[in-house]
Protein backbone atom coordinates (compact mmCIF):
# COMPACT_ATOMS: atom_id res chain seq x y z
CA UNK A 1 -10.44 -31.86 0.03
CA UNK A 2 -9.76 -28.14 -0.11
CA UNK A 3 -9.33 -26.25 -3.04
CA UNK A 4 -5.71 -25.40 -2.34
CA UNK A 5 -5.18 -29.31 -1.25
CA UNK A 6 -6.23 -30.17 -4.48
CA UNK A 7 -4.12 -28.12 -6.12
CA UNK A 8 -1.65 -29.16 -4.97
CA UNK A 9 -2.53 -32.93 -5.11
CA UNK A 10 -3.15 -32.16 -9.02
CA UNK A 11 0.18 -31.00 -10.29
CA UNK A 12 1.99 -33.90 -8.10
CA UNK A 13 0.04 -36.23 -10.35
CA UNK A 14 0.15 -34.63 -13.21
CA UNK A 15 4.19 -34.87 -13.03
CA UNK A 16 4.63 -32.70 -16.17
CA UNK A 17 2.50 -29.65 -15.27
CA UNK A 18 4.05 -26.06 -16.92
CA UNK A 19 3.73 -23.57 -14.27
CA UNK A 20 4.37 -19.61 -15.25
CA UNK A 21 7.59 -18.56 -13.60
CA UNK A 22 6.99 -17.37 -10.15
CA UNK A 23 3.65 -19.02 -10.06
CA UNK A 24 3.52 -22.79 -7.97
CA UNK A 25 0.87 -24.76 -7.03
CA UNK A 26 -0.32 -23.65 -3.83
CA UNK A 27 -0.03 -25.74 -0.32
CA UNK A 28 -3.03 -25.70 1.88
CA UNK A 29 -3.42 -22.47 3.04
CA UNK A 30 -2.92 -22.91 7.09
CA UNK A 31 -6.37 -23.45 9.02
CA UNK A 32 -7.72 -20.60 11.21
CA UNK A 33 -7.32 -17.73 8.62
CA UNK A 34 -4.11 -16.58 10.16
CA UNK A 35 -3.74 -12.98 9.20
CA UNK A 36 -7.26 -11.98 10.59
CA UNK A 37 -5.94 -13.28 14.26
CA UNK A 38 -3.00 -10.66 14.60
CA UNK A 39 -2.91 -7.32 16.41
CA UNK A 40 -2.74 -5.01 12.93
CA UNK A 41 -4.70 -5.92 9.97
CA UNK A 42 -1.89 -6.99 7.39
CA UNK A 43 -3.54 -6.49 3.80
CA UNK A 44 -1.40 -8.64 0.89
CA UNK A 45 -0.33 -7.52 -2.62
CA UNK A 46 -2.73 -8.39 -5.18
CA UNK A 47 0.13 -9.36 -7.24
CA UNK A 48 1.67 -11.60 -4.88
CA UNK A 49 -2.09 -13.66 -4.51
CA UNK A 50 -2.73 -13.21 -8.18
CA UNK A 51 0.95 -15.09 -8.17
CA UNK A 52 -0.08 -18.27 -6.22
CA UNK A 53 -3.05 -19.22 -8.38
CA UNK A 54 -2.93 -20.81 -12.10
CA UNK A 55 -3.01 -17.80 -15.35
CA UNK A 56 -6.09 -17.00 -15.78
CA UNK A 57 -7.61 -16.41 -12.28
CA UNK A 58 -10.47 -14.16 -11.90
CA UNK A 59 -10.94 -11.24 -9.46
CA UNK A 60 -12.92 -13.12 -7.61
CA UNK A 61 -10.94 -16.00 -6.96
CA UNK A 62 -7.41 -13.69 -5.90
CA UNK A 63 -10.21 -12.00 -3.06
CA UNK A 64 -11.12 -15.71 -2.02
CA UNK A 65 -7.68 -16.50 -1.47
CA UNK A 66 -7.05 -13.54 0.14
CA UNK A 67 -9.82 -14.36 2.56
CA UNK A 68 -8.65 -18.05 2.84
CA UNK A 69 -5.73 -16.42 4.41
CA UNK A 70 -7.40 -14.06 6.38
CA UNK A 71 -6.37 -10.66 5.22
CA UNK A 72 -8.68 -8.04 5.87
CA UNK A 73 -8.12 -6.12 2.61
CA UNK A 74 -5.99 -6.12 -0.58
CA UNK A 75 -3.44 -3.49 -2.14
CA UNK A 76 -3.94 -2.88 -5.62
CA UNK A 77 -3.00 0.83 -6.24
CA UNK A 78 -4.25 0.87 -9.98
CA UNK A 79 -7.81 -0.64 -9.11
CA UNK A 80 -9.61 2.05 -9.74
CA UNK A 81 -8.27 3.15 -12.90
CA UNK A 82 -8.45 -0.31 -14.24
CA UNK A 83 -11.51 -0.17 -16.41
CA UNK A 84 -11.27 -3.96 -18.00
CA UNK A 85 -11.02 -5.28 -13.77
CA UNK A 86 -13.14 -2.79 -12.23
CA UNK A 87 -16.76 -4.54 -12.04
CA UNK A 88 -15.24 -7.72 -11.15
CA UNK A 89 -12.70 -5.53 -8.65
CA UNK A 90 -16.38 -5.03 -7.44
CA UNK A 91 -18.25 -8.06 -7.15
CA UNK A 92 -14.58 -9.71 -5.09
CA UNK A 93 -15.03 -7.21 -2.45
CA UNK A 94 -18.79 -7.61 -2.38
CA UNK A 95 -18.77 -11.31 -2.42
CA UNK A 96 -15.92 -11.79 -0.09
CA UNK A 97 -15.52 -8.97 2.73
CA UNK A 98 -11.96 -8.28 1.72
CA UNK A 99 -11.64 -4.65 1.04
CA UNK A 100 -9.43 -2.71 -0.86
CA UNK A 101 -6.96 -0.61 1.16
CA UNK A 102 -6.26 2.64 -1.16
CA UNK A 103 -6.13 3.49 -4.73
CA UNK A 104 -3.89 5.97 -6.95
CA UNK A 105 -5.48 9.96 -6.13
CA UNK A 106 -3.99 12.91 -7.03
CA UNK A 107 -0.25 13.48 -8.40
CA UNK A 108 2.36 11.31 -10.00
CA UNK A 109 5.89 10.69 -9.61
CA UNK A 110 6.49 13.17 -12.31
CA UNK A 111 7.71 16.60 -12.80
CA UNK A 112 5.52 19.66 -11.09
CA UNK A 113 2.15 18.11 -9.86
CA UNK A 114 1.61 19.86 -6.56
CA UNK A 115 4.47 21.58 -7.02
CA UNK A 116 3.20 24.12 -9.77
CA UNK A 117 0.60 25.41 -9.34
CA UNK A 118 -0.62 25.72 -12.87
CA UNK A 119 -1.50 21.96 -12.31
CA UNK A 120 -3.84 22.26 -9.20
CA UNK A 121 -7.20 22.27 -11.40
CA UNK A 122 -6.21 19.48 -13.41
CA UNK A 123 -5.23 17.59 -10.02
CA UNK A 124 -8.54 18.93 -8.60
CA UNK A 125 -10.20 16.93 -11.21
CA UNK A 126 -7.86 13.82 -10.85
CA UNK A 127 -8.72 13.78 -7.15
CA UNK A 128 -12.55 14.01 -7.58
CA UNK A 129 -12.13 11.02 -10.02
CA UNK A 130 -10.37 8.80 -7.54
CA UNK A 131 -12.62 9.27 -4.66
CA UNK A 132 -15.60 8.37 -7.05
CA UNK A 133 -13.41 5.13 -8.01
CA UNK A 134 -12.71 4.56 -4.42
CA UNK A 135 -16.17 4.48 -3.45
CA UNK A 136 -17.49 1.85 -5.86
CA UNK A 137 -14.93 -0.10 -4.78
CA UNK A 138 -16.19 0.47 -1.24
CA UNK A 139 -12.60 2.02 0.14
CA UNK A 140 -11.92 5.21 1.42
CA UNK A 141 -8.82 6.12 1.41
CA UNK A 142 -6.74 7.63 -1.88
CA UNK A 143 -2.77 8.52 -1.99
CA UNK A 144 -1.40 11.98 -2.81
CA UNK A 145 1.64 12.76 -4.69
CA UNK A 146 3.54 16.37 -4.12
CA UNK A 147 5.47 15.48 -7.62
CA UNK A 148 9.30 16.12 -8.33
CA UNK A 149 11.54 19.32 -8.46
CA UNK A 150 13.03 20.30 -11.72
CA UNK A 151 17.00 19.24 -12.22
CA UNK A 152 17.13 23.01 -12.52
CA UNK A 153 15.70 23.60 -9.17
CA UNK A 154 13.81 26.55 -10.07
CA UNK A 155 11.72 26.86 -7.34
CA UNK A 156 12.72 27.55 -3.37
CA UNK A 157 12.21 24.91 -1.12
CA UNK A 158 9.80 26.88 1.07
CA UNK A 159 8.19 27.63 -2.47
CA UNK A 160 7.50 23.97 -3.36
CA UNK A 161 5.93 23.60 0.44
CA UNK A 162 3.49 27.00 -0.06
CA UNK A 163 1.90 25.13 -3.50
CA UNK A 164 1.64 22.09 -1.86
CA UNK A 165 -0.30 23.39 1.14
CA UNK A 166 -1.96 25.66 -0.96
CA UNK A 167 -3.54 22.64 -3.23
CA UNK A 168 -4.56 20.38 -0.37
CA UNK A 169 -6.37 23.02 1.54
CA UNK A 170 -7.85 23.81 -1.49
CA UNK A 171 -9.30 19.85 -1.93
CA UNK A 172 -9.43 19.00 1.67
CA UNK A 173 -12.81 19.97 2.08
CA UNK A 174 -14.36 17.70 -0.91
CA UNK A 175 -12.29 15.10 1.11
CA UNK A 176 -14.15 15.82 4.57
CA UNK A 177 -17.44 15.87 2.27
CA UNK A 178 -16.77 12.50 0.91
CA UNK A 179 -15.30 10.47 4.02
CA UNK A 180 -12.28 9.99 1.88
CA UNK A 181 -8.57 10.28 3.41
CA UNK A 182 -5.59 11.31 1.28
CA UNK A 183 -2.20 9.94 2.18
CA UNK A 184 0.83 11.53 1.06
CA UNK A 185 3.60 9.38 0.45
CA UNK A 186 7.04 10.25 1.14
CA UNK A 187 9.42 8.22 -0.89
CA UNK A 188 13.54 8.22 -0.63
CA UNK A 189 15.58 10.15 -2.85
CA UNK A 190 18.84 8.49 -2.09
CA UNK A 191 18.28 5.64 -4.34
CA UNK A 192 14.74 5.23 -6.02
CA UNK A 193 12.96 8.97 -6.48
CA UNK A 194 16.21 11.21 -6.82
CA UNK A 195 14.15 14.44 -7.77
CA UNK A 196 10.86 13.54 -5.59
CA UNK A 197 9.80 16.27 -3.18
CA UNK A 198 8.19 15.06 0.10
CA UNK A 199 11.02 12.73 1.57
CA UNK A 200 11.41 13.03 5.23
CA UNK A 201 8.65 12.33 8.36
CA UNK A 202 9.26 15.19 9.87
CA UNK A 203 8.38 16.99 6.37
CA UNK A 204 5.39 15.19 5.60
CA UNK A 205 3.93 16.23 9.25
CA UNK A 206 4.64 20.09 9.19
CA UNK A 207 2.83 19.79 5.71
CA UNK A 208 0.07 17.81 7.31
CA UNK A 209 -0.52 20.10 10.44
CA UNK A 210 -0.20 23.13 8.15
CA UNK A 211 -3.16 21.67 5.92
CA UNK A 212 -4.91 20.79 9.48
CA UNK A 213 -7.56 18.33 8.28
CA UNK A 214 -8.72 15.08 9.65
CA UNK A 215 -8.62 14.01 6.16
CA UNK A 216 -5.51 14.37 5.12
CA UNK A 217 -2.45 12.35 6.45
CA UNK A 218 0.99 10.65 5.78
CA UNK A 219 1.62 7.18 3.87
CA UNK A 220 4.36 5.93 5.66
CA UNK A 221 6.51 3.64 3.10
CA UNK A 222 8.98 1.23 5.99
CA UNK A 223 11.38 1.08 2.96
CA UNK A 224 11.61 4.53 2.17
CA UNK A 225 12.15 5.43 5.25
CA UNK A 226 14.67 3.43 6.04
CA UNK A 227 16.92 4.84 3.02
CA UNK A 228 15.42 8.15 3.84
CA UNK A 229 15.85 8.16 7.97
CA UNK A 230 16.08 5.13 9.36
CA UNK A 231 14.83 5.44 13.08
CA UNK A 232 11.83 3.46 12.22
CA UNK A 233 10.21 3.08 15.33
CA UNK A 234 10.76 6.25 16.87
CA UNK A 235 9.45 7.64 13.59
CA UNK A 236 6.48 5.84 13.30
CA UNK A 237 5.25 5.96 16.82
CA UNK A 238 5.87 9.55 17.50
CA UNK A 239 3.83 10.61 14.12
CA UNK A 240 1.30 7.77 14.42
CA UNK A 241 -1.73 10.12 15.17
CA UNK A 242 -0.19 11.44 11.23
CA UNK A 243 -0.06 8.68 9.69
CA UNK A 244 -3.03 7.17 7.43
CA UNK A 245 -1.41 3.93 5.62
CA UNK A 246 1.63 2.11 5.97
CA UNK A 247 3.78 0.21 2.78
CA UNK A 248 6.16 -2.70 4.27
CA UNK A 249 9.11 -3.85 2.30
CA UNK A 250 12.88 -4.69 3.13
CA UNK A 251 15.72 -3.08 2.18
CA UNK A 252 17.87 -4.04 0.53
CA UNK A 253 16.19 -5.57 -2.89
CA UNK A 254 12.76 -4.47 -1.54
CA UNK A 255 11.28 -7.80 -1.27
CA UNK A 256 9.20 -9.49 1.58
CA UNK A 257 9.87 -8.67 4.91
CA UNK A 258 12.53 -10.81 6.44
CA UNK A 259 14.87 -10.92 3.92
CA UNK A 260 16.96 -7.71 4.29
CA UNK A 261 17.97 -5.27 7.24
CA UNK A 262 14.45 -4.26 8.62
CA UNK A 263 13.85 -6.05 12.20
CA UNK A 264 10.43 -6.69 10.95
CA UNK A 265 9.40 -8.08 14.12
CA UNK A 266 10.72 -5.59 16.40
CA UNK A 267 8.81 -2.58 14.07
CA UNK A 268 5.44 -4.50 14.23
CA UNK A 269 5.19 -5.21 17.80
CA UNK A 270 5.95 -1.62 18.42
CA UNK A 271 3.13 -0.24 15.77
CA UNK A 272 0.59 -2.82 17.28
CA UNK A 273 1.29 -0.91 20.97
CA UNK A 274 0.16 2.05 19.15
CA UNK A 275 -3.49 3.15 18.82
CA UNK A 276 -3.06 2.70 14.49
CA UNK A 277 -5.81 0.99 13.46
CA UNK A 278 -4.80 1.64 9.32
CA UNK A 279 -3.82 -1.28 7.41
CA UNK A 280 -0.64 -2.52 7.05
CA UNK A 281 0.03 -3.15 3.38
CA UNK A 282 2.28 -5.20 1.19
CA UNK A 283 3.77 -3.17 -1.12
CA UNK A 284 7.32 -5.30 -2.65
CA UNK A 285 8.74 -8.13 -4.75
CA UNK A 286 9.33 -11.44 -3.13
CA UNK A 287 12.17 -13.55 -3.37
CA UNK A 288 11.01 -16.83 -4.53
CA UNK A 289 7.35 -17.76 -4.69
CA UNK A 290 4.66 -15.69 -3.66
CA UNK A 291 3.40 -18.23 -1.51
CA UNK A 292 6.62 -18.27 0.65
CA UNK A 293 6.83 -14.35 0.67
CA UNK A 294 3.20 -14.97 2.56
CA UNK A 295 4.37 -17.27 4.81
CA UNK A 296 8.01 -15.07 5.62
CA UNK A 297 5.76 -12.58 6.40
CA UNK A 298 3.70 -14.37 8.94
CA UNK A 299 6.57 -14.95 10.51
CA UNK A 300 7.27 -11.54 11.57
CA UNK A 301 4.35 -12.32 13.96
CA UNK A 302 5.79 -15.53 15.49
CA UNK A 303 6.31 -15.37 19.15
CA UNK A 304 4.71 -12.14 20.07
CA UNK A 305 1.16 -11.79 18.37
């Protein structure tokens, strides 16, 4: 019997058994790894796989799972800077083949960061640190955060882009060095990041062919965006030669694909017709049970992959 069979077999006969909330038992995964057959390599929340097995679960068991299902990698953001996790972080990957898709780099959803330039060495030395982190963990890509404006808006909009540019030329070269990419994430300000600077597609591009490095591209958040700009598609396939990373989430609630607005479907069979070949990650809540926001999002693929 598999060890997800079993499982599952276990707390049917053990009638009484406490689960966590938000934790079940988990059915047998579905035969075939499923997620490693489709057209764009779909990499899960760790939370979400940490969520379908009992408290207590190592590392190693949440990358077995993932592989179970197939996904090429795992999203973890705070990996790297997770010093009690990160040797076992080490040994999943190793021991598996699932890879981790990017860590936390340089800049926070704070105040300044890229923005003021008073910060750049201290962000110089942030980003150095991640792309050591990134490499024991065998990934290579790290995201960068332009920071938020004052509520006083001191500085000029065509100020806040000058620092910007000015910091990730300055790093983009240790970047090339290393094999590492930055993505910069744009995230809305309508309803999430009010005071966040980098926003809009067409922002995040003129910043990225200003920079002009190989290195150095967009994180393209689907729910963001769709607060931010909506015109998913269009936006996506137009900049996908700028883009580095993708988050997926619905909107509203920002949960598992399928279970607000977002034509889920529609978006990914346009993205696979691209040439991306980044990873597609989960980055969201679910609904119910992890195990169902895994198998919603299969779904997406249903009929066309």
């Amino acid at each position: 019997m598999k060890r997800r069979s079993f499982l599952t077999a276990a707390a049917a006969g053990a009638g009484t058994l406490a689960v966590a909330p938000g934790r079940l038992a988990l059915g047998a995964v579905p035969e075939g790894r499923p997620f490693a057959n489709l057209p764009l390599k779909v990499a899960c929340s760790y939370g979400w796989l940490k969520d379908c097995l009992p408290e207590g679960s190592s590392p190693l068991d949440i990358f077995k799972l993932a592989a179970e299902w197939g996904f090429p990698a795992v999203e973890n953001l705070g990996a790297g800077e997770d010093k009690d996790n990160y040797s076992q972080f080490v040994e999943a990957t190793n021991a598996t083949g699932v890879k981790w898709t990017c860590i936390s780099g340089a800049g926070r959803i704070t105040q300044g960061e890229m923005l003021d330039v008073s910060q750049h060495d201290r962000l110089e030395e942030q980003c150095k640190t991640a792309m050591e982190q990134a490499k024991g963990l065998g990934c290579n890509c790290i995201i960068g955060l332009t920071g938020e404006t004052s509520s006083k808006r001191t500085l000029t909009y065509d100020k806040c882009a000058q620092n910007v540019i000015t910091f990730l030329r300055r790093i983009k070269g240790i970047l090339e060095e290393n094999g590492i990419l930055m993505v910069l994430e744009t995230l809305n300000q309508l309803q999430d990041h009010h005071n966040f600077w980098l926003a809009t597609t067409d922002q995040a591009q003129l910043i990225i062919q200003a920079v002009d490095s190989p290195n150095i591209k967009q994180l393209f958040d689907v729910y963001h965006q769709q607060i931010t700009e909506g015109n998913l598609i269009r936006n996506l396939c137009n900049n996908i030669d700028g883009i580095g990373h993708i988050h997926i989430g619905d909107n509203p609630g920002r949960k598992q694909p399928g279970t607000g607005e977002i034509n889920y479907p529609n978006v990914f069979k346009a993205l696979a017709e691209t040439n991306y070949d980044g990873y597609v990650a989960v980055e969201c809540g679910y609904t119910d049970t992890a195990e169902g926001a895994i198998r919603d999002l299969l779904k997406c693929f249903e009929g066309w992959a």
